[in-house]
Protein backbone atom coordinates (compact mmCIF):
# COMPACT_ATOMS: atom_id res chain seq x y z
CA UNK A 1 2.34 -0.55 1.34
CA UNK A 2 3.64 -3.57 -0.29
CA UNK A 3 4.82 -6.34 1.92
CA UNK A 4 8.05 -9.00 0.52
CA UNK A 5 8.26 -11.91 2.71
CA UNK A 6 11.07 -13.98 1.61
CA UNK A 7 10.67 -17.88 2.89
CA UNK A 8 12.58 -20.87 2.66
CA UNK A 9 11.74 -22.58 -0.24
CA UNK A 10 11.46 -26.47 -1.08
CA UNK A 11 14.59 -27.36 -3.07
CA UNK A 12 17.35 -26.67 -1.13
CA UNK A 13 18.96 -25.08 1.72
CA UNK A 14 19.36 -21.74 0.06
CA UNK A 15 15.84 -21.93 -2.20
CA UNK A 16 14.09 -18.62 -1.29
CA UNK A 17 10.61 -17.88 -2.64
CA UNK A 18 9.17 -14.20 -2.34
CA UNK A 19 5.40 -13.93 -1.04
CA UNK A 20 3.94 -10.76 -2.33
CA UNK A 21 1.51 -8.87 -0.21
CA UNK A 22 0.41 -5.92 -2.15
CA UNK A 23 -2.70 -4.61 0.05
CA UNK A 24 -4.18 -3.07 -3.59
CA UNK A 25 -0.73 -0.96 -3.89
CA UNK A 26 0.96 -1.18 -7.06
CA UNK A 27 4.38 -2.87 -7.27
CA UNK A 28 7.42 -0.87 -7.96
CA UNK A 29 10.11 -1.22 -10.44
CA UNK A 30 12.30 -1.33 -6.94
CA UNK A 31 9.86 -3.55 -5.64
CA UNK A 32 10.27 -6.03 -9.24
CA UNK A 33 13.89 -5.61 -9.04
CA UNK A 34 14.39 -7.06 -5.56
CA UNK A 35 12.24 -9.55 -5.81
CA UNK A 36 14.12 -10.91 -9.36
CA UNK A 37 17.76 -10.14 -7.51
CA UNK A 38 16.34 -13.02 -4.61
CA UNK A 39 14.99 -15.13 -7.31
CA UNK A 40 18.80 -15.07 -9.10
CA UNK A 41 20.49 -15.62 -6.20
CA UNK A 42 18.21 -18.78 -5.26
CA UNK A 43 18.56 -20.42 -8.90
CA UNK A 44 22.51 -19.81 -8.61
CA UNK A 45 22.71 -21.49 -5.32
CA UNK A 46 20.37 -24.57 -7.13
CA UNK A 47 21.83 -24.45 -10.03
CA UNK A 48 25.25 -23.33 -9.90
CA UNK A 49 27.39 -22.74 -12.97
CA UNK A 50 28.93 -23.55 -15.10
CA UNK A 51 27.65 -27.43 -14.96
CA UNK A 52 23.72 -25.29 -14.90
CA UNK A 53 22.58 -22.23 -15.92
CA UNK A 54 21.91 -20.90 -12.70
CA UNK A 55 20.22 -17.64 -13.28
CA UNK A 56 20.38 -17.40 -16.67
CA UNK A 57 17.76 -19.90 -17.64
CA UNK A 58 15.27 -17.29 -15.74
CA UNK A 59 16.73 -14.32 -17.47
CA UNK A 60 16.12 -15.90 -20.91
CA UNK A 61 12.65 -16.41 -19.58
CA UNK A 62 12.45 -12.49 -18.85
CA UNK A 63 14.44 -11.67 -22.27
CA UNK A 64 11.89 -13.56 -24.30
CA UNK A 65 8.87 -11.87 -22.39
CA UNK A 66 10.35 -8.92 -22.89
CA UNK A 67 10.56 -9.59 -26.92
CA UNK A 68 6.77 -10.26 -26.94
CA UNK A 69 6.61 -14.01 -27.35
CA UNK A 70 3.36 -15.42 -26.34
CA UNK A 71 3.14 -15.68 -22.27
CA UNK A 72 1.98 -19.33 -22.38
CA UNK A 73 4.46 -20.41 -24.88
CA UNK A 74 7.13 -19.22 -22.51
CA UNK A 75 5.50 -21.36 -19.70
CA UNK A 76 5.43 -24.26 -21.66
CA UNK A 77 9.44 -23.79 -22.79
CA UNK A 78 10.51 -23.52 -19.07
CA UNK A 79 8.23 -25.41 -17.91
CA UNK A 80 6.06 -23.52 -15.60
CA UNK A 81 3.22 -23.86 -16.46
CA UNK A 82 2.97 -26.64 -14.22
CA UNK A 83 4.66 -25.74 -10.95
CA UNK A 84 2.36 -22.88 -9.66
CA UNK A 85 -1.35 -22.00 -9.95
CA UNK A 86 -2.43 -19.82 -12.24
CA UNK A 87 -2.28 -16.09 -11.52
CA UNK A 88 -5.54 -13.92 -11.86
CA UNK A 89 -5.03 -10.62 -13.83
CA UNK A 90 -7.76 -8.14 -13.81
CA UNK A 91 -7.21 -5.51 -16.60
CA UNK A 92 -8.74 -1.77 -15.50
CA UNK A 93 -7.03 0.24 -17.93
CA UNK A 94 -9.97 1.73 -19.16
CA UNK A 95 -10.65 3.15 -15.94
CA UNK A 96 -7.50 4.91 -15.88
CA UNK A 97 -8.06 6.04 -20.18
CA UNK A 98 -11.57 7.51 -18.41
């Protein structure tokens, strides 16, 4: 089962963050979706257009992720490479190709 726990976050009144407790399950598309849909609606209640970008400065994030630029260059760009700590990825694909 995999657990969203949406918490107040730290830069305003309506800042949500989403804490992901997976428990070894795999997270959904469904699961990605609603997590991104809180994400939107916190960065358009922080930074509301038009005077920001609101959610669009993450979706350019996701749109240039998507079009295979280097992860850490993207970081860098939006600067977040600095705000959280650094996620660890294990790879097991080749005990799925087995």
């Amino acid at each position: 089962m995999v657990k969203l726990e949406i918490v107040r976050g730290k830069k305003g009144p309506d800042d949500k963050l989403v804490l992901v407790h997976a428990y070894g399950e795999p997270l959904s598309f469904s699961d990605l979706l609603l997590i991104l849909r809180f994400y939107f609606e916190s960065e358009e209640s922080y930074y509301p257009k038009p005077r920001n970008q609101g959610s669009c400065y993450l979706m350019k994030a996701i749109l240039e992720e998507y079009s295979g630029l280097p992860h850490e260059e993207i970081l860098r760009r939006y600067q977040l490479d600095r705000k959280i700590k650094k996620t660890l990825v294990l790879e097991r694909l080749h005990e799925v190709l087995e």
